[in-house]
C-alpha atoms as a PDB file:
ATOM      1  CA  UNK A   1     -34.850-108.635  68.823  1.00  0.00           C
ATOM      2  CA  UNK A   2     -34.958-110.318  65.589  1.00  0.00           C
ATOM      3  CA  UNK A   3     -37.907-109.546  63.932  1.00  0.00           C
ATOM      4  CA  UNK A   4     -40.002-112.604  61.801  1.00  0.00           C
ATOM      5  CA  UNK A   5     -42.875-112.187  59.725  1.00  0.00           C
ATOM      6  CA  UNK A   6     -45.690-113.898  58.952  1.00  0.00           C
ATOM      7  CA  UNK A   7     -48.250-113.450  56.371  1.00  0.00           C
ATOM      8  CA  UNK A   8     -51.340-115.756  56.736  1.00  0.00           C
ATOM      9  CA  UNK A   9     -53.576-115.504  53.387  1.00  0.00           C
ATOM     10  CA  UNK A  10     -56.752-116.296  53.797  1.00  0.00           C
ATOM     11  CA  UNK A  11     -58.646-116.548  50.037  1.00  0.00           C
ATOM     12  CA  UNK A  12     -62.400-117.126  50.676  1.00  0.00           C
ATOM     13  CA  UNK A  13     -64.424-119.022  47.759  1.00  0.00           C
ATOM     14  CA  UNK A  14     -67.925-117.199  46.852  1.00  0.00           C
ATOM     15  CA  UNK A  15     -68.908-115.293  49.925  1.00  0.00           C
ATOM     16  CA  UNK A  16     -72.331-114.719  49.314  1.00  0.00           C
ATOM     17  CA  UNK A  17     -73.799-111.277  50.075  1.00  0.00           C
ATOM     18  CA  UNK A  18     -77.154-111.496  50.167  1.00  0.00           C
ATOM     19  CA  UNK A  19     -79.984-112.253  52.851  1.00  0.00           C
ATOM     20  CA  UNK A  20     -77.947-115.444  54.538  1.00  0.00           C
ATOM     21  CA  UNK A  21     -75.912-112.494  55.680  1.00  0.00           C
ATOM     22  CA  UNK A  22     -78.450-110.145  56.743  1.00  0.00           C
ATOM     23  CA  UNK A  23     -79.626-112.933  59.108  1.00  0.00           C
ATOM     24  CA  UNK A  24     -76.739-112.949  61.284  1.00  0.00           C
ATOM     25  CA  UNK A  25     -77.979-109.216  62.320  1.00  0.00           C
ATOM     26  CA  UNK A  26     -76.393-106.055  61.619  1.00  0.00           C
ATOM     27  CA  UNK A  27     -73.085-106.901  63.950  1.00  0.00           C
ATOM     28  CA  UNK A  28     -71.484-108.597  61.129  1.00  0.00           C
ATOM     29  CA  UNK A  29     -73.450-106.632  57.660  1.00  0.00           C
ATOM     30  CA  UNK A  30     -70.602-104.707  56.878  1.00  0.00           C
ATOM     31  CA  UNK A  31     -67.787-107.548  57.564  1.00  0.00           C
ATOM     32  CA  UNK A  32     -68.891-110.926  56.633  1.00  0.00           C
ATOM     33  CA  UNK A  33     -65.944-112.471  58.463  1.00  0.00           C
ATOM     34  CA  UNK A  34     -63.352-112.098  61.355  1.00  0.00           C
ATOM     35  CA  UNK A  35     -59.787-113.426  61.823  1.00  0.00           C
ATOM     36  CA  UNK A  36     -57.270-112.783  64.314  1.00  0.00           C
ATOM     37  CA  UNK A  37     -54.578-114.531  66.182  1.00  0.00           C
ATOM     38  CA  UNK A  38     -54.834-116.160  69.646  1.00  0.00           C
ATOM     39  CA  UNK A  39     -52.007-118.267  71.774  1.00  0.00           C
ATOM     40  CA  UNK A  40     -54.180-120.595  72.922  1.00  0.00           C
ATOM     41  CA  UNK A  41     -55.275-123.712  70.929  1.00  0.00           C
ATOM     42  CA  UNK A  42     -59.302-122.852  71.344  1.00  0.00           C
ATOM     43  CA  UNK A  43     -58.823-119.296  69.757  1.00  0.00           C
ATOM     44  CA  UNK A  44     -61.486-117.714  71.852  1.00  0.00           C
ATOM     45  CA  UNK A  45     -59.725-113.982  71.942  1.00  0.00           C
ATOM     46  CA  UNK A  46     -57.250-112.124  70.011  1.00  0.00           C
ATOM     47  CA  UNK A  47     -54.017-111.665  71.673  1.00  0.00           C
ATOM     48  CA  UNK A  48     -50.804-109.325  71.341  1.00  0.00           C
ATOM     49  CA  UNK A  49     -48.075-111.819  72.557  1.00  0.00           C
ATOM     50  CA  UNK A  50     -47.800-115.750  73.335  1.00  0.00           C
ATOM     51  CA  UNK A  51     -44.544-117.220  74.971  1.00  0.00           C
ATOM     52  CA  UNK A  52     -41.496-119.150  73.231  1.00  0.00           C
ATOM     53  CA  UNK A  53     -42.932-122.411  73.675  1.00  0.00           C
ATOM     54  CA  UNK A  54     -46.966-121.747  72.746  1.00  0.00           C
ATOM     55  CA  UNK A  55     -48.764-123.343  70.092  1.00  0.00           C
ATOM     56  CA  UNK A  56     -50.483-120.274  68.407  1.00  0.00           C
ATOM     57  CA  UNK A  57     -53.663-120.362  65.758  1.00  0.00           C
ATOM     58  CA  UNK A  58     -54.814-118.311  63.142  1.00  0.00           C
ATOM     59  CA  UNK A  59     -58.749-117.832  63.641  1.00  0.00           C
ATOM     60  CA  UNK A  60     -60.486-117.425  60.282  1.00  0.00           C
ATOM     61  CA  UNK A  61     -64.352-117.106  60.855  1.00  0.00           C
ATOM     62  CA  UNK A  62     -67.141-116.811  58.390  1.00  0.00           C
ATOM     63  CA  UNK A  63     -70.677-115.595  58.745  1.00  0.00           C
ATOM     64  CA  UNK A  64     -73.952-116.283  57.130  1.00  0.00           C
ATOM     65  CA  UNK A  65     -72.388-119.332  55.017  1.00  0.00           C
ATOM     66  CA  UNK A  66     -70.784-122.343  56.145  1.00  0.00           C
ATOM     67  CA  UNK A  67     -68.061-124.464  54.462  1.00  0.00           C
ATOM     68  CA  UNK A  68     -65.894-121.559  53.211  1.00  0.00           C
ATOM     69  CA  UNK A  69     -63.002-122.842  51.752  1.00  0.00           C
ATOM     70  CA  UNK A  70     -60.241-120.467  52.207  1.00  0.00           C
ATOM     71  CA  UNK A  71     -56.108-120.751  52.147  1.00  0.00           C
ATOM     72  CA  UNK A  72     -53.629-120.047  54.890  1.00  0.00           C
ATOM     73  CA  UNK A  73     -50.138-119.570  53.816  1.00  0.00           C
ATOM     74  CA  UNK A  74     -47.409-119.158  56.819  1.00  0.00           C
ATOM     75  CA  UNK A  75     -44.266-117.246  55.788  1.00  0.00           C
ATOM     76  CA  UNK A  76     -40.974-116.075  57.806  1.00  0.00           C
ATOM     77  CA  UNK A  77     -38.950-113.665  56.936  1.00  0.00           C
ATOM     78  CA  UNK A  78     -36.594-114.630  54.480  1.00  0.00           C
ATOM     79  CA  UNK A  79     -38.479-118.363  54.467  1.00  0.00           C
ATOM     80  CA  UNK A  80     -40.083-119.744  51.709  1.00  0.00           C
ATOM     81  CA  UNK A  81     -43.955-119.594  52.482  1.00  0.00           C
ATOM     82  CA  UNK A  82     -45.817-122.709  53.739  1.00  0.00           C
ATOM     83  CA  UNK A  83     -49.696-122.402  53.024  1.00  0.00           C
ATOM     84  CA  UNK A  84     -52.488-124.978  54.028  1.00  0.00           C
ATOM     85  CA  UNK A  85     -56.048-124.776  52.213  1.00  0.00           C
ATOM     86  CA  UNK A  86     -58.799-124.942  54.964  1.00  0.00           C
ATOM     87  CA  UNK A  87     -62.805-124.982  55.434  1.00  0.00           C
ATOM     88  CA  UNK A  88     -64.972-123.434  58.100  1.00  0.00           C
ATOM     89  CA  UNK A  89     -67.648-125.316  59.516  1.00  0.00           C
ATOM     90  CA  UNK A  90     -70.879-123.446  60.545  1.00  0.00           C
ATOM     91  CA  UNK A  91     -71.658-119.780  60.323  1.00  0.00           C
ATOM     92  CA  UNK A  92     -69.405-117.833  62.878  1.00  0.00           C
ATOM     93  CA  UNK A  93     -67.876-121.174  63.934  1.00  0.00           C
ATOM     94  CA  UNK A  94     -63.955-120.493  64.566  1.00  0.00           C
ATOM     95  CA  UNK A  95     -61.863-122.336  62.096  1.00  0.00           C
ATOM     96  CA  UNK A  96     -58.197-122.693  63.532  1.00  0.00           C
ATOM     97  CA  UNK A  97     -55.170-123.392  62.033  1.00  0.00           C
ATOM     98  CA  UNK A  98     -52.178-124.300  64.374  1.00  0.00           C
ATOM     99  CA  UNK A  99     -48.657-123.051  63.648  1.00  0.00           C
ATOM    100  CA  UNK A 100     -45.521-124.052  65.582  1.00  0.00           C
ATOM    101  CA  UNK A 101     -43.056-121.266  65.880  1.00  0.00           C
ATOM    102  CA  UNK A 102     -39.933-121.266  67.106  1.00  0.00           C
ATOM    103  CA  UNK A 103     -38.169-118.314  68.402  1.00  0.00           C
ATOM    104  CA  UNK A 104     -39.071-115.068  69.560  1.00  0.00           C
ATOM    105  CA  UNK A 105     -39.693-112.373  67.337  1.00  0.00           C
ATOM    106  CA  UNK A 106     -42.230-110.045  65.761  1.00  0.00           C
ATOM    107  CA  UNK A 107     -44.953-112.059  63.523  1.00  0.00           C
ATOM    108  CA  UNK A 108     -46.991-109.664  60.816  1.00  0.00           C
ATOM    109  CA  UNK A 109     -50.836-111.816  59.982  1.00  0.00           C
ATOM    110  CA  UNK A 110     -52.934-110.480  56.879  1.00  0.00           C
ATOM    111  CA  UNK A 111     -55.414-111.990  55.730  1.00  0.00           C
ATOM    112  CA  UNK A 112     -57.331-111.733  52.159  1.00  0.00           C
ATOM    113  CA  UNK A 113     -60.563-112.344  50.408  1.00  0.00           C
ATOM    114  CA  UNK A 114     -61.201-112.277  47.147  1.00  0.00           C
ATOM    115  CA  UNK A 115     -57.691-111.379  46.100  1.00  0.00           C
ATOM    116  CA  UNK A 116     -57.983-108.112  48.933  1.00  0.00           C
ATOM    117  CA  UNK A 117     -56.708-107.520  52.600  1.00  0.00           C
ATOM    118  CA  UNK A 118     -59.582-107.684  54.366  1.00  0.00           C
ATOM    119  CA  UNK A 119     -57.003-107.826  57.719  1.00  0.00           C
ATOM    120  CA  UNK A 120     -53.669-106.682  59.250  1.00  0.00           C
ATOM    121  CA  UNK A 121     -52.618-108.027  62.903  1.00  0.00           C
ATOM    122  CA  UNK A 122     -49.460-108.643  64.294  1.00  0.00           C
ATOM    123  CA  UNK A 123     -48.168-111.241  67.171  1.00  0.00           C
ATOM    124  CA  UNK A 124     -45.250-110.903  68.875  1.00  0.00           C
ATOM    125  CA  UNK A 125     -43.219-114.187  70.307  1.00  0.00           C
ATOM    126  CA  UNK A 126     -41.327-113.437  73.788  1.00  0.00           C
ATOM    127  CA  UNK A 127     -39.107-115.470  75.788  1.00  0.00           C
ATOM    128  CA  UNK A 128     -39.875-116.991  78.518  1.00  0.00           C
ATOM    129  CA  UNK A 129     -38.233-114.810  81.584  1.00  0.00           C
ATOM    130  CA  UNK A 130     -39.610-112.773  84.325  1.00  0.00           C
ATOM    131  CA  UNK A 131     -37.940-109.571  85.917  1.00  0.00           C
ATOM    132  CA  UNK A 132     -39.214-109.709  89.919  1.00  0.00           C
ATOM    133  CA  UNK A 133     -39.202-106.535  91.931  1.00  0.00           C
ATOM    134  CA  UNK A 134     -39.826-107.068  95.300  1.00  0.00           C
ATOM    135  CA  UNK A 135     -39.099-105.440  99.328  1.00  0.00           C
ATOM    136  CA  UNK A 136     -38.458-107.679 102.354  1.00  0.00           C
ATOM    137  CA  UNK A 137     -41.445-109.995 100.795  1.00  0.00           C
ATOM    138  CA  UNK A 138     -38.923-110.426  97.816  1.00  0.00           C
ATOM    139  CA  UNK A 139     -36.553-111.285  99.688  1.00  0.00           C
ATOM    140  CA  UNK A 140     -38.673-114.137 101.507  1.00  0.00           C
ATOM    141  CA  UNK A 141     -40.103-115.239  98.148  1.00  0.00           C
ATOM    142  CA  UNK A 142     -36.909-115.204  96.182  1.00  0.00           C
ATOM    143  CA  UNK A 143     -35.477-118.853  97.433  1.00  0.00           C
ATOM    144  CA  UNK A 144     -38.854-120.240  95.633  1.00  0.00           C
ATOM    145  CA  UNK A 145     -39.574-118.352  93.017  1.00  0.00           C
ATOM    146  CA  UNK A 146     -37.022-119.922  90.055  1.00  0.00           C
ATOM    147  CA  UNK A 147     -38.419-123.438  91.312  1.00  0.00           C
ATOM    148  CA  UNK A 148     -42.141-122.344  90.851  1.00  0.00           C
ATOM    149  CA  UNK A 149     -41.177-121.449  87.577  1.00  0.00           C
ATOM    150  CA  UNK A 150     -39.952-124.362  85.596  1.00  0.00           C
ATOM    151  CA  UNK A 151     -38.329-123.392  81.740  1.00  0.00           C
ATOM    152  CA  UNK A 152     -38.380-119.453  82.882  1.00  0.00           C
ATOM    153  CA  UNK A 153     -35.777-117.308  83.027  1.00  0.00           C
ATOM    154  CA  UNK A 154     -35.943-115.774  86.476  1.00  0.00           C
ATOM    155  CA  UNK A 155     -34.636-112.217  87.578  1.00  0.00           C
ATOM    156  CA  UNK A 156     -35.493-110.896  90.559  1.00  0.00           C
ATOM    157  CA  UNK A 157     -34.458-107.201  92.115  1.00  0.00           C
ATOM    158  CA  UNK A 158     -35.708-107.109  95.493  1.00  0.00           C
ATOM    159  CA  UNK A 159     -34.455-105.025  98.591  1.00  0.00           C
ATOM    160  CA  UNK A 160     -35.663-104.174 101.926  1.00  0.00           C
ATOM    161  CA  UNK A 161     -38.546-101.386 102.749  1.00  0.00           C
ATOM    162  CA  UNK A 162     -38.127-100.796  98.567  1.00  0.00           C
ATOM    163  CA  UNK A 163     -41.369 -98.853  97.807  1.00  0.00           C
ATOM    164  CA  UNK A 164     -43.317 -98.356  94.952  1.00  0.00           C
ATOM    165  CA  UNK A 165     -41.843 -95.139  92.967  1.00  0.00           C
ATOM    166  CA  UNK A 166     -38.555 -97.007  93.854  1.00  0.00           C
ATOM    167  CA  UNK A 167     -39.269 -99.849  91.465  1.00  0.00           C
ATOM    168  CA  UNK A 168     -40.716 -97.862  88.710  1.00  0.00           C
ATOM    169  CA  UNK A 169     -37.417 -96.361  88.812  1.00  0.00           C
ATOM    170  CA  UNK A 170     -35.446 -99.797  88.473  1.00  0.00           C
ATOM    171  CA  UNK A 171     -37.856-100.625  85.527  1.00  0.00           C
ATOM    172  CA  UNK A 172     -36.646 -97.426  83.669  1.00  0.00           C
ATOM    173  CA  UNK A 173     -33.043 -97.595  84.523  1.00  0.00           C
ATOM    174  CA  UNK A 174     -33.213-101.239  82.256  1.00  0.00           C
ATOM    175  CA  UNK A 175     -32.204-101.361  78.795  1.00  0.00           C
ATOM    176  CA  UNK A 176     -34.741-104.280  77.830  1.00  0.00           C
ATOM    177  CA  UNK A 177     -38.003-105.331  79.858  1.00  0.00           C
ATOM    178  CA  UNK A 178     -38.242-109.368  79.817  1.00  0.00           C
ATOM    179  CA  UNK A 179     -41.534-111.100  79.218  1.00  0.00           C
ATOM    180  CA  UNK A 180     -43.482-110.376  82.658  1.00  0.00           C
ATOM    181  CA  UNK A 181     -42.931-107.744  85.246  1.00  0.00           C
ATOM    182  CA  UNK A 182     -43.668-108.568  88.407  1.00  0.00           C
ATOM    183  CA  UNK A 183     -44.367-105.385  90.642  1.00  0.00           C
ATOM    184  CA  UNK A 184     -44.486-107.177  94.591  1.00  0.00           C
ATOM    185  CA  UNK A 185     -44.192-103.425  95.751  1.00  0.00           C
ATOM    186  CA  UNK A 186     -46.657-101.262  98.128  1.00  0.00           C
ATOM    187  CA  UNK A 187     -46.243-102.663 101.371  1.00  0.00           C
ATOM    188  CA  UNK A 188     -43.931 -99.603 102.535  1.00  0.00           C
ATOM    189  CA  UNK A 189     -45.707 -97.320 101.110  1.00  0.00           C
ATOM    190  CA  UNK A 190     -47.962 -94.734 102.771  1.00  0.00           C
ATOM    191  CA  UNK A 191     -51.796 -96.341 102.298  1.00  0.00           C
ATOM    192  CA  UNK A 192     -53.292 -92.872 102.996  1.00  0.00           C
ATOM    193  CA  UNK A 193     -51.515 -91.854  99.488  1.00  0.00           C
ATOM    194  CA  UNK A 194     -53.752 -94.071  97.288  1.00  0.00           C
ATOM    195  CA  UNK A 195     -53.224 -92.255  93.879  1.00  0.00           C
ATOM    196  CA  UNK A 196     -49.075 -92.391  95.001  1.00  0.00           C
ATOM    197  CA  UNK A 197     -49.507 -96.487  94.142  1.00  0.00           C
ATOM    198  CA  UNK A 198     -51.600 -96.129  91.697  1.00  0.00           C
ATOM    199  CA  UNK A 199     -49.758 -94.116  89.732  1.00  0.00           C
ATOM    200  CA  UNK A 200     -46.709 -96.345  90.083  1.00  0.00           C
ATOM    201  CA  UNK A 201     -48.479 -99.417  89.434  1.00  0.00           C
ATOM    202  CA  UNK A 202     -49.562 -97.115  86.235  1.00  0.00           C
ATOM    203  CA  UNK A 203     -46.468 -96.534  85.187  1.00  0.00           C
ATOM    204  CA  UNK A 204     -44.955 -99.835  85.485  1.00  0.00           C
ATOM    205  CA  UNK A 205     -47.878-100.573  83.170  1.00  0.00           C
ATOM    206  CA  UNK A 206     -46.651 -97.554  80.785  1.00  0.00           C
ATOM    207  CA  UNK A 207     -43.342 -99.044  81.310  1.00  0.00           C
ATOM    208  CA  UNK A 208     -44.371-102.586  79.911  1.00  0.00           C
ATOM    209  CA  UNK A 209     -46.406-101.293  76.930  1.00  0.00           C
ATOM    210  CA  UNK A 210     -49.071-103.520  75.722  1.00  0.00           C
ATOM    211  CA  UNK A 211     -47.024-106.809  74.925  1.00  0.00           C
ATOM    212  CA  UNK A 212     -45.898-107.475  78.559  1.00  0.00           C
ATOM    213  CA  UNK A 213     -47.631-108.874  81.055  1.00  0.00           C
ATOM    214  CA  UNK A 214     -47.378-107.062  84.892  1.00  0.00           C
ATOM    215  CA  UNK A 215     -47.698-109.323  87.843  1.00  0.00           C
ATOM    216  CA  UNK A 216     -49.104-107.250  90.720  1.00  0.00           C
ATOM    217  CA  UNK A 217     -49.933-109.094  94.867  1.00  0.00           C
ATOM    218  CA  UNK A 218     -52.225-107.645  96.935  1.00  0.00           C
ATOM    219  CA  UNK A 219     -51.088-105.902 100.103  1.00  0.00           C
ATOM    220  CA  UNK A 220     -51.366-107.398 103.639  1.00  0.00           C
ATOM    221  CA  UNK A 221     -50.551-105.007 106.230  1.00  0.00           C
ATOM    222  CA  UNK A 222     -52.200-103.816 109.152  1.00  0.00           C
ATOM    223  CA  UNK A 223     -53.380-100.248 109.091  1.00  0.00           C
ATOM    224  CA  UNK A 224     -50.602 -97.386 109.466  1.00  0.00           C
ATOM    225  CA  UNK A 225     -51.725 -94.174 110.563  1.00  0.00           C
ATOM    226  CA  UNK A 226     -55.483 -94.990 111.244  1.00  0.00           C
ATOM    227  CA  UNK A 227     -55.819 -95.793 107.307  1.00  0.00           C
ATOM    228  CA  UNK A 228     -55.816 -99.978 106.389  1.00  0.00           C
ATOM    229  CA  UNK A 229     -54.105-100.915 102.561  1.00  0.00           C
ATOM    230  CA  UNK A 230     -57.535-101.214 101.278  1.00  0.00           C
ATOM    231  CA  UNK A 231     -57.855 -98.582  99.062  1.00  0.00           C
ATOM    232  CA  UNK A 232     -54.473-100.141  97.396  1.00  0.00           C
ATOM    233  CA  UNK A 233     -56.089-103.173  96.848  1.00  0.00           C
ATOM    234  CA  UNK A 234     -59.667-101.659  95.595  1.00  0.00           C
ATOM    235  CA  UNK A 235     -57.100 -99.148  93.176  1.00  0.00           C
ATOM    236  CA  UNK A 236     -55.564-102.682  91.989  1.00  0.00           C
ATOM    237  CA  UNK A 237     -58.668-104.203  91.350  1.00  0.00           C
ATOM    238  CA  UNK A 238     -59.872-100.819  88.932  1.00  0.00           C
ATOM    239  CA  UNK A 239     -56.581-100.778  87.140  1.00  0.00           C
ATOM    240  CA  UNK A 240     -57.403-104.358  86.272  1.00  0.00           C
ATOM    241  CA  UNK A 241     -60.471-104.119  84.511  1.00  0.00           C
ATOM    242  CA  UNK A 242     -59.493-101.481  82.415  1.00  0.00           C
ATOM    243  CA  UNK A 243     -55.807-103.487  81.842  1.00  0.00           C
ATOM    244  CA  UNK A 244     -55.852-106.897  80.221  1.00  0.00           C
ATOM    245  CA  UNK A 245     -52.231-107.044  81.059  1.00  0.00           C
ATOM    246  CA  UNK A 246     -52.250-107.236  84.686  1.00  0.00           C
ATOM    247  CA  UNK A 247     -52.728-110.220  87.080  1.00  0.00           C
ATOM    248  CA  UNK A 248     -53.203-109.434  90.493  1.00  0.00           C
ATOM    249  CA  UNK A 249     -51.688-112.240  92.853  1.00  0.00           C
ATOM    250  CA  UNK A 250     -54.756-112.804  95.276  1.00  0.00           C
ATOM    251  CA  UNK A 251     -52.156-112.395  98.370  1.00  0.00           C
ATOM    252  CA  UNK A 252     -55.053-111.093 100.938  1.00  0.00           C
ATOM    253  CA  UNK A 253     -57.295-113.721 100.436  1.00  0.00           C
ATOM    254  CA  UNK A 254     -54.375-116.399 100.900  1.00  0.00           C
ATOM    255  CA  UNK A 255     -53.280-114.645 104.080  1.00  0.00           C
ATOM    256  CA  UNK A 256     -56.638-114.434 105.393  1.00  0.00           C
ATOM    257  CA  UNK A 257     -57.426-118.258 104.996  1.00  0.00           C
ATOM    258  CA  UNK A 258     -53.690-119.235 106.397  1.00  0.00           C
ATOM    259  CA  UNK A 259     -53.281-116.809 109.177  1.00  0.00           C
ATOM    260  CA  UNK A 260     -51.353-119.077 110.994  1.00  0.00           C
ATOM    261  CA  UNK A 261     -48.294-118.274 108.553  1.00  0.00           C
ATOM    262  CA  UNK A 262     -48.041-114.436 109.495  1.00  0.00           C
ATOM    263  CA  UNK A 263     -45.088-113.005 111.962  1.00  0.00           C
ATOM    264  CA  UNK A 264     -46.032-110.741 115.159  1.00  0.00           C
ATOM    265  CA  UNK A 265     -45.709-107.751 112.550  1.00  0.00           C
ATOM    266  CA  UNK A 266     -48.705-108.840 110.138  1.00  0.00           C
ATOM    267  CA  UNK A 267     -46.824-108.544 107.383  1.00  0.00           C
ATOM    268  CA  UNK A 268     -43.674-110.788 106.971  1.00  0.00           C
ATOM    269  CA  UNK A 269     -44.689-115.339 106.525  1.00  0.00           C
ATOM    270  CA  UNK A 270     -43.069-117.918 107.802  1.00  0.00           C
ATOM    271  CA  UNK A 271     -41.093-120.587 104.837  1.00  0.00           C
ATOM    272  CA  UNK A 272     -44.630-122.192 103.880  1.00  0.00           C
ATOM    273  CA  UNK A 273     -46.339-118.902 103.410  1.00  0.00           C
ATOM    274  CA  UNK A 274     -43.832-117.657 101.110  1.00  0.00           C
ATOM    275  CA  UNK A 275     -43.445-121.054  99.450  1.00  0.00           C
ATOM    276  CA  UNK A 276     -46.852-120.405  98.670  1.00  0.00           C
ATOM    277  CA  UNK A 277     -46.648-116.750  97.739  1.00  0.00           C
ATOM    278  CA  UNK A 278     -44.125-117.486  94.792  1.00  0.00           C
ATOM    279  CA  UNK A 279     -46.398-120.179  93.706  1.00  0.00           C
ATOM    280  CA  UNK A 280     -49.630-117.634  93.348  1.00  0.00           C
ATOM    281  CA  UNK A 281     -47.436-115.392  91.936  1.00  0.00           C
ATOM    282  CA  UNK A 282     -45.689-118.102  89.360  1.00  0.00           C
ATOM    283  CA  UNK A 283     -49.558-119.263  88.699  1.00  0.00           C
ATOM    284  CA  UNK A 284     -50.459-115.249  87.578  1.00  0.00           C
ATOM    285  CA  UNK A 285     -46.712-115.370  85.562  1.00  0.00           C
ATOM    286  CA  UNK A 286     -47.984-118.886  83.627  1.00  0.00           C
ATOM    287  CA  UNK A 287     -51.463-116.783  82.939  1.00  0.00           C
ATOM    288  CA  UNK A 288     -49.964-114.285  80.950  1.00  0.00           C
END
């Protein structure tokens, strides 16, 4: 992967230090301002990654003064540098500036005040694509996947009765991870071995590192040996509060308001249903 860099300079004029400060409380005493970089054109959080395609901002913000003029400077590697000269508006109010970047790559943000770093971030640019590893839902899914998924690059691995360690496997026999995982596996698996999926999902996680995004569905299954897939979905639900990262497809809830699309098994949809399960799952892929 190529890697780009981009240095945004941010040069405050006259930050005050005195009591205007002190009234914003002792959150922001010892740094009078924040900046980051965000994918999304309202900068509300910091992000790792945005997609080919995205229209990322710097976020400067100042507290305990208002109108800070400060200077934004925009430089590829090996590019001449292109700067803007900017003002906040009110204390803590997010100033953005918008930056259209093409290609993917790795971008490096600093920021300075008063002729010092006050900041380092980076924010890497990905592709557009999607790696897909599915079982026999996969398989159902795959016809309708590419079309839910306009502009992506669409891969999908899926096999029959796959289960969970299986794809965790695939991930780590691939040279290069795309943009998104998506990890339709558990359906095979053994729901009285909770921590088994868990782990796995875990992994795939590992797998991805911080600047991919995993796609997980919930499982809909009837019970197998007395124990119902549950737990799986409760163990999904944990993994994703303490992982930004992951998306989990809503898949049970769909099921349970259409249950007019399941087989005689419980498990396997008819056309529509899986129409509609590679649309939730494209929706999750377009959250990332």
């Amino acid at each position: 992967m190529c890697g780009l860099a981009i240095a945004i300079v941010a040069a405050l004029a006259g930050c005050s230090t005195g009591s205007s400060r002190a009234a914003q409380g002792s959150a922001h005493a010892a740094k009078p301002f924040s900046s980051y970089p965000s994918c999304g054109s309202k900068g509300k959080h910091a992000d790792r990654f945005c997609f080919q395609g995205d229209h990322p901002v710097a976020v400067f913000r100042a507290f305990g003064r208002s109108r800070v003029a400060y200077h934004v400077c925009v430089r590829q590697k090996g590019e001449r540098k292109h700067c803007r000269d900017r003002r906040t508006g009110k204390p803590g109010e997010r100033s953005r500036t918008r930056f259209d970047l093409d290609g993917a790559g790795r971008y490096r943000l600093a920021w300075f005040a008063g002729g010092e770093a006050v900041d380092r971030d980076a924010l890497l640019i990905r592709e557009r694509s999607v790696l897909s590893i599915g079982d026999s839902l996969g398989e159902g899914t795959k016809p309708y996947l590419g079309g839910a998924l306009p502009g992506w690059k669409v891969d999908q691995s899926v096999s029959i009765s796959r289960h969970a360690p299986q794809g965790v496997s695939i991930l780590r026999a691939r040279g290069g991870l795309p943009s998104v995982i998506v990890f339709a596996l558990g359906t095979n698996d053994d729901p009285r071995s909770v921590s088994s999926f868990t782990n796995a999902v875990s992994a795939a996680l590992g797998l991805a590192g911080s600047t991919r995004c995993v796609v997980v569905p919930s499982i809909v299954r009837p019970p197998v040996a007395g124990a119902s897939y549950a737990g799986y979905n409760n163990a999904l639900a944990a993994l994703a509060r303490r992982n930004r990262n992951l998306r989990i497809v809503d898949w049970a809830g769909l099921v349970a308001r259409n249950r007019g699309w399941l087989a005689g098994d419980g498990v396997h949809v008819t056309g529509v249903g899986y129409a509609a399960r590679a649309r939730a799952i494209a929706k999750q892929v377009e959250r990332c």
